[in-house]
N, C-alpha and C. Protein backbone atom coordinates (compact mmCIF):
# COMPACT_ATOMS: atom_id res chain seq x y z
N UNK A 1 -1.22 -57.54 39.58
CA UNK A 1 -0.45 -57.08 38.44
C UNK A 1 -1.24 -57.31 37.14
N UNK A 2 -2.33 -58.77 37.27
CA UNK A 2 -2.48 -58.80 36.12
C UNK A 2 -3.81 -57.61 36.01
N UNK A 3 -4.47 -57.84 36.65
CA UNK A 3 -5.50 -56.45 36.53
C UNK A 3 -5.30 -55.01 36.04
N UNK A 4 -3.78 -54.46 36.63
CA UNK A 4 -3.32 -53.31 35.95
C UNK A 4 -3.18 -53.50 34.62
N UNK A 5 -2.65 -54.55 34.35
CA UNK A 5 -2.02 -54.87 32.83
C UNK A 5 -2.89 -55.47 32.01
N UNK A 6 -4.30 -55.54 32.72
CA UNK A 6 -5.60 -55.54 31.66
C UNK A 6 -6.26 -54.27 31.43
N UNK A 7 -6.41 -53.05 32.79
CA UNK A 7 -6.57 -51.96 32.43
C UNK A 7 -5.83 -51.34 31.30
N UNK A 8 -4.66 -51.53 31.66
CA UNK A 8 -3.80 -50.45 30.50
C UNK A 8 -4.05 -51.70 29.41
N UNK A 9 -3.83 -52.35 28.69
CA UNK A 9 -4.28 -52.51 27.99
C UNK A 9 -6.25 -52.11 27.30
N UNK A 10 -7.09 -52.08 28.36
CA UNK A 10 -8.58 -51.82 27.89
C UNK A 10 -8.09 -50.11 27.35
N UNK A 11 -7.63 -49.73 28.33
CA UNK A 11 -7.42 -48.25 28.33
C UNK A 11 -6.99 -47.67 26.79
N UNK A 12 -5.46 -48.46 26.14
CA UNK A 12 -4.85 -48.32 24.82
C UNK A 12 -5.88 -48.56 24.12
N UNK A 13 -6.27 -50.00 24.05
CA UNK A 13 -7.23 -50.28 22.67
C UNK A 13 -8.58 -49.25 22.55
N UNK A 14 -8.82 -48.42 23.97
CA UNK A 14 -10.26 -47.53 23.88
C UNK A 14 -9.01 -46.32 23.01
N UNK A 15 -8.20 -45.90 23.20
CA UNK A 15 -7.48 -44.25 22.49
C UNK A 15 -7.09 -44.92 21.37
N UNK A 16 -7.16 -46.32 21.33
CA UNK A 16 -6.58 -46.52 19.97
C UNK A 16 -7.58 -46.12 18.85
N UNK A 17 -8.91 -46.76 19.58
CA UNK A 17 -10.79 -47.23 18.45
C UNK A 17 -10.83 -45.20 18.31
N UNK A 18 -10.12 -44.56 19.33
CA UNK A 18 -10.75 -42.90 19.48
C UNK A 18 -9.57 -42.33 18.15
N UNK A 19 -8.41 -42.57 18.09
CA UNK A 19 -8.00 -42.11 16.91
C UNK A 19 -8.24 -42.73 15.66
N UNK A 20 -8.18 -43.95 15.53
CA UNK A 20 -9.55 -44.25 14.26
C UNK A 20 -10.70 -43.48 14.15
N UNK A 21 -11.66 -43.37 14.83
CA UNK A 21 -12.93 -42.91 14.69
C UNK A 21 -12.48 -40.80 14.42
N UNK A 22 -11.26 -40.62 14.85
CA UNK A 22 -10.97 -39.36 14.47
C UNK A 22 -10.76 -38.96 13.38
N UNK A 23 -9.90 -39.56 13.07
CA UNK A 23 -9.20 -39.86 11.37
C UNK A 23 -10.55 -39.97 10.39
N UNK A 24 -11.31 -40.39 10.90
CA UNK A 24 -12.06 -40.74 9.91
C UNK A 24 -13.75 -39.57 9.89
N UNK A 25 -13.74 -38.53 10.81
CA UNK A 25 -14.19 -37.81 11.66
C UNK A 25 -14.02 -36.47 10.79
N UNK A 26 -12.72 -36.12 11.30
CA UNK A 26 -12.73 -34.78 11.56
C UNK A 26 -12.37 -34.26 10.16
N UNK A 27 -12.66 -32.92 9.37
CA UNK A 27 -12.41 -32.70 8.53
C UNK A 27 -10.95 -32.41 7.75
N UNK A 28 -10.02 -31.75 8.09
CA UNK A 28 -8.75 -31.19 7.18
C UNK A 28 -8.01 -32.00 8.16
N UNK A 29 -6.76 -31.92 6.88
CA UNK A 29 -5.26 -32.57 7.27
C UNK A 29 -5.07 -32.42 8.40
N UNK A 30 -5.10 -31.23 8.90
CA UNK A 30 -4.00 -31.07 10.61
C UNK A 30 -4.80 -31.63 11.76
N UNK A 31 -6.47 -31.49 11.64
CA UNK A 31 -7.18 -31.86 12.94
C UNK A 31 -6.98 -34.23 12.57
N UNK A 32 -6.72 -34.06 11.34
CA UNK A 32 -6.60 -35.65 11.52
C UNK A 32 -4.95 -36.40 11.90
N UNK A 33 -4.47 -35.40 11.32
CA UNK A 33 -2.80 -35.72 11.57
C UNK A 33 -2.97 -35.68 13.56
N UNK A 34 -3.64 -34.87 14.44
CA UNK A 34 -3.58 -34.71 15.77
C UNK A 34 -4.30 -35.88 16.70
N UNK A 35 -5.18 -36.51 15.43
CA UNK A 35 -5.87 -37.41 16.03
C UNK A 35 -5.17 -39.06 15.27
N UNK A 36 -4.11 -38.54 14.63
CA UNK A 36 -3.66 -39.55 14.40
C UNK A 36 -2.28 -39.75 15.21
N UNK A 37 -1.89 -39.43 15.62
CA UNK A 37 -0.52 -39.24 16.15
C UNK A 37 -0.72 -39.48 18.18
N UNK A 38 -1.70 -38.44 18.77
CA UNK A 38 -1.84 -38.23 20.20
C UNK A 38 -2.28 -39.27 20.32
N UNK A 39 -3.80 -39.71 20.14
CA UNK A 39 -4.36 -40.57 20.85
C UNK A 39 -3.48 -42.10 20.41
N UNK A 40 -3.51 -42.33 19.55
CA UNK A 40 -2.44 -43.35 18.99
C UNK A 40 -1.39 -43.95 19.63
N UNK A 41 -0.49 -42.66 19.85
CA UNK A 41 0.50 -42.81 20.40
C UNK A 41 0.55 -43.12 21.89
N UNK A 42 -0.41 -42.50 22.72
CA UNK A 42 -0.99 -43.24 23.75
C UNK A 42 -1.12 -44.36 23.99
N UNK A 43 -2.16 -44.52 23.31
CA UNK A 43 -3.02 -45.99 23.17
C UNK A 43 -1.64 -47.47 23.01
N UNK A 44 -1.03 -46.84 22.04
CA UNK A 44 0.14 -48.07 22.05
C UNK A 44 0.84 -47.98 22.86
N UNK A 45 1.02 -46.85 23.74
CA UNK A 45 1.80 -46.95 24.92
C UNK A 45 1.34 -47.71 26.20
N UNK A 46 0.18 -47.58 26.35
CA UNK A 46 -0.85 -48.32 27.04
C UNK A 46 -0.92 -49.90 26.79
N UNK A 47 -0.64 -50.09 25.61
CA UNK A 47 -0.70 -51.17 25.55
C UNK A 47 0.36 -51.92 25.83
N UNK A 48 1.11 -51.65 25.05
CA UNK A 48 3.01 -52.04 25.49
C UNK A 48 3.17 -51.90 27.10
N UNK A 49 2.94 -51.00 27.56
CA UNK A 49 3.26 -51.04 29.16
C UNK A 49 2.43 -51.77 29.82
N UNK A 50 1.03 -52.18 29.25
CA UNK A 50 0.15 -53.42 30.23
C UNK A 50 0.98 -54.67 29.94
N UNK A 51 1.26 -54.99 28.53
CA UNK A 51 2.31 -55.96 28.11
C UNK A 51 3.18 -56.52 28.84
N UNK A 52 4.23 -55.12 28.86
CA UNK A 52 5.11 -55.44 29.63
C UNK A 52 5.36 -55.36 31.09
N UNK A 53 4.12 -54.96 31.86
CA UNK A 53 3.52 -55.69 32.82
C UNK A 53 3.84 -57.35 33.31
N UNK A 54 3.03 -58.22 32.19
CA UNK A 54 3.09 -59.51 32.88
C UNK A 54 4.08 -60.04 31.94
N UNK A 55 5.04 -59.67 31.43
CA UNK A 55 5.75 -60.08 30.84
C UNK A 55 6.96 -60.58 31.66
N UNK A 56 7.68 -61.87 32.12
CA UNK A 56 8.63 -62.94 32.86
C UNK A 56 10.16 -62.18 32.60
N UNK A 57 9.89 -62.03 31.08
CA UNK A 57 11.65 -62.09 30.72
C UNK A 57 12.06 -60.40 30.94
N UNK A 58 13.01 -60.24 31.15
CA UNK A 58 13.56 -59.07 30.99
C UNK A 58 14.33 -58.09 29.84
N UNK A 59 14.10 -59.46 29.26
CA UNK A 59 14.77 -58.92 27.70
C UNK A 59 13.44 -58.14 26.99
N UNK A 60 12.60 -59.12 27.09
CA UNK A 60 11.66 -58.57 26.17
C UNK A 60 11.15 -57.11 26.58
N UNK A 61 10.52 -57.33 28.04
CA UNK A 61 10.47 -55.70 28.50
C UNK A 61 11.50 -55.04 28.47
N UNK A 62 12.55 -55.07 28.21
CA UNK A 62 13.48 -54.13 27.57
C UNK A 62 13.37 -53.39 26.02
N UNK A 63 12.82 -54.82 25.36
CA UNK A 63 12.36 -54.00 24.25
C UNK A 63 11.41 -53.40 23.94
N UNK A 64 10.61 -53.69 24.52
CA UNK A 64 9.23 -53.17 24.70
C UNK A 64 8.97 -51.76 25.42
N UNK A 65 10.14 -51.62 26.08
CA UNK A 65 10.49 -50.15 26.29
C UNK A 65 10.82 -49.24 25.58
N UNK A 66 12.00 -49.62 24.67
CA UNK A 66 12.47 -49.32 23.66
C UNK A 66 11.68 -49.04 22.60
N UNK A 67 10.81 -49.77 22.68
CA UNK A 67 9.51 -49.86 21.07
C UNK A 67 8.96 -48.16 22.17
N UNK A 68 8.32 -48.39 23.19
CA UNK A 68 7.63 -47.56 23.85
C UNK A 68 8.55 -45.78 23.41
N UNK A 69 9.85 -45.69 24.08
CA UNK A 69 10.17 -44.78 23.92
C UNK A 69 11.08 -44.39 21.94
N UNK A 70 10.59 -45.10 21.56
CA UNK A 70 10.97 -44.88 20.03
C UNK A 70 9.44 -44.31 19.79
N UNK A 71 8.25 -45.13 19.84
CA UNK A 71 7.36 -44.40 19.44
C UNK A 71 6.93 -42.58 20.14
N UNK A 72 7.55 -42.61 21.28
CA UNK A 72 7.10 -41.50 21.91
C UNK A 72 7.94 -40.66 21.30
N UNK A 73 9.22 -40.43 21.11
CA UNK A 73 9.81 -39.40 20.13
C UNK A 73 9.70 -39.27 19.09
N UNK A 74 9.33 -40.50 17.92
CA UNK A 74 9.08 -40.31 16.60
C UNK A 74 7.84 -40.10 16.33
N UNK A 75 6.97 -40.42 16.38
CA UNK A 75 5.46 -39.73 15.86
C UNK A 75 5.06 -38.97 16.42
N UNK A 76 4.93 -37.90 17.04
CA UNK A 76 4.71 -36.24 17.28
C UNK A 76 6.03 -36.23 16.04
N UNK A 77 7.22 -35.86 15.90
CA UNK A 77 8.20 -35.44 15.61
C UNK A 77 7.60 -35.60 13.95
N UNK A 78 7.23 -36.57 13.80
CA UNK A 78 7.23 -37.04 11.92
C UNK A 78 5.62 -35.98 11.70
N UNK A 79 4.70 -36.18 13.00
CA UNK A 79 3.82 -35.64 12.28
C UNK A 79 3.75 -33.76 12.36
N UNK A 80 4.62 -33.39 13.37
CA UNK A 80 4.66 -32.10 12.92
C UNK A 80 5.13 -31.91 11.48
N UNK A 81 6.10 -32.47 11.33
CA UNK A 81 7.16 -32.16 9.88
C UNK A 81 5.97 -32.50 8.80
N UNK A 82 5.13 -33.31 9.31
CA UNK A 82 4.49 -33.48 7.65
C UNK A 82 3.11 -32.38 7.77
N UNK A 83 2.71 -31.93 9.04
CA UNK A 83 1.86 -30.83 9.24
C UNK A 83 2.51 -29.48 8.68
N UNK A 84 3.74 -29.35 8.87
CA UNK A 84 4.20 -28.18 8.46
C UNK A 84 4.95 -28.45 6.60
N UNK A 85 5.29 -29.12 6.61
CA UNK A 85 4.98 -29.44 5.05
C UNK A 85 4.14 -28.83 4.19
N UNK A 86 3.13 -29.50 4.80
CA UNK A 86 1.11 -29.59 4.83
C UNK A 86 1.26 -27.98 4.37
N UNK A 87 1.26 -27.55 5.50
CA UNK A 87 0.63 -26.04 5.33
C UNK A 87 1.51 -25.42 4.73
N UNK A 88 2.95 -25.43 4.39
CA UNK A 88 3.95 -24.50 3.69
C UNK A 88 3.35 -24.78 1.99
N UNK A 89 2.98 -26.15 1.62
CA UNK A 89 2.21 -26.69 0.36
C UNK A 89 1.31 -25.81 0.32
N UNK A 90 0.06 -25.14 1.18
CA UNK A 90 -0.85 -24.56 0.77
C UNK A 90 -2.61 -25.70 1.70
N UNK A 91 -2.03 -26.46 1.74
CA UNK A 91 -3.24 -27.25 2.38
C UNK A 91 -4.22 -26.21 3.21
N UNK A 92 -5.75 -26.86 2.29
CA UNK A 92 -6.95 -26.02 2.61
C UNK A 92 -7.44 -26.45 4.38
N UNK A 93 -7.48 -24.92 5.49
CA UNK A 93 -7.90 -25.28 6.63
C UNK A 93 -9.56 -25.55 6.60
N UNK A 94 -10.27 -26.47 7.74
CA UNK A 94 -11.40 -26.30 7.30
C UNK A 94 -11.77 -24.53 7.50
N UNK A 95 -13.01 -24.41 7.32
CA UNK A 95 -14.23 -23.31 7.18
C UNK A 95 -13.91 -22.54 8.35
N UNK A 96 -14.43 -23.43 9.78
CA UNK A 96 -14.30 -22.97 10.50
C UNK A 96 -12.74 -21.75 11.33
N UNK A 97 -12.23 -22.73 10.76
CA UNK A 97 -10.99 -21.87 11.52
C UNK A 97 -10.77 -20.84 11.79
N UNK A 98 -10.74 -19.91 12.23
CA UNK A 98 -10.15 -18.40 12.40
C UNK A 98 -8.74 -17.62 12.71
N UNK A 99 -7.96 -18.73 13.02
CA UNK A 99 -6.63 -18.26 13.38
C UNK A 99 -5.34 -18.78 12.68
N UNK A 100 -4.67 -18.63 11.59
CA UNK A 100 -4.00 -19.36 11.11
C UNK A 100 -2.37 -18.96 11.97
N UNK A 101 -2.19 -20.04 12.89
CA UNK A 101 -0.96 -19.47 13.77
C UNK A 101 0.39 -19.58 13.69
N UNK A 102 0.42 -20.80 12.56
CA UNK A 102 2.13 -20.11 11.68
C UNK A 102 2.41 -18.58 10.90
N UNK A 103 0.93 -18.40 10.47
CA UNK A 103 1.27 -17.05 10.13
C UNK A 103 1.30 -15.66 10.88
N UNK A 104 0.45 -16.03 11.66
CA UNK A 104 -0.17 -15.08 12.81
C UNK A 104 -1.06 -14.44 12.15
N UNK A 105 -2.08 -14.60 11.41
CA UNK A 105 -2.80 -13.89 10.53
C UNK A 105 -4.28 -14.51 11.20
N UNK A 106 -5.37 -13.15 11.57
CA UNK A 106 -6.84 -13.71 11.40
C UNK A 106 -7.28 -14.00 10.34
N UNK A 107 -8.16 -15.07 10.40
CA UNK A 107 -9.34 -14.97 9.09
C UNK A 107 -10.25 -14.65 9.18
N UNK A 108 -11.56 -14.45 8.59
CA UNK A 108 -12.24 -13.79 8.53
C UNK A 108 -13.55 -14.35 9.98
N UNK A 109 -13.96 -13.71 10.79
CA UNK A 109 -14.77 -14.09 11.96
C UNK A 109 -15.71 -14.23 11.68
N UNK A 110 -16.41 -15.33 12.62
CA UNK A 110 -18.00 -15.78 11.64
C UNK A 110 -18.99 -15.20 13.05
């Protein structure tokens, strides 16, 4: 048991160091909002569930579930709303992009 619950934990803290290094990476709002939110949200899930792995009491892995499935519905949920915010504001996509798909509109092909 404890071996699983050192994997998932190695496992979280590696998606955790990968959405840092994203955030800090990738160029415009939405590709960092995706790398802030997925891998993240993972990663702490990973971690909480190696946690609550070797964890004795039952209370606590109860909450720790609870933490688990609060984070899994609220951050996707907060970061669409502030992605679509984002872009109803006007927020610049990078360069590359070609498809802007709330609008359904191409941009220009490179």
């Amino acid at each position: 048991m404890e071996t699983a619950a050192s994997l998932m934990l190695i496992a979280g803290a590696s998606f955790t160091l990968l959405a840092a290094v994203g955030l800090l990476r990738f160029k415009d709002l939405f590709a960092r909002m995706h790398a802030a939110t997925k891998p993240a949200t993972l990663g702490l899930i990973l971690i909480l569930g190696g946690t609550a792995l070797v964890m004795p009491q039952t209370g606590a892995v109860a909450k720790l579930v609870l933490v688990i499935l609060l984070q899994f519905i609220t951050a996707p949920v907060a970061a669409h709303l502030i992605g679509r915010a984002a872009f109803r504001a006007g927020a610049e996509l990078k360069p590359g992009t070609n498809l802007d798909e709330p609008s359904r509109q191409v941009r220009g092909r490179h």
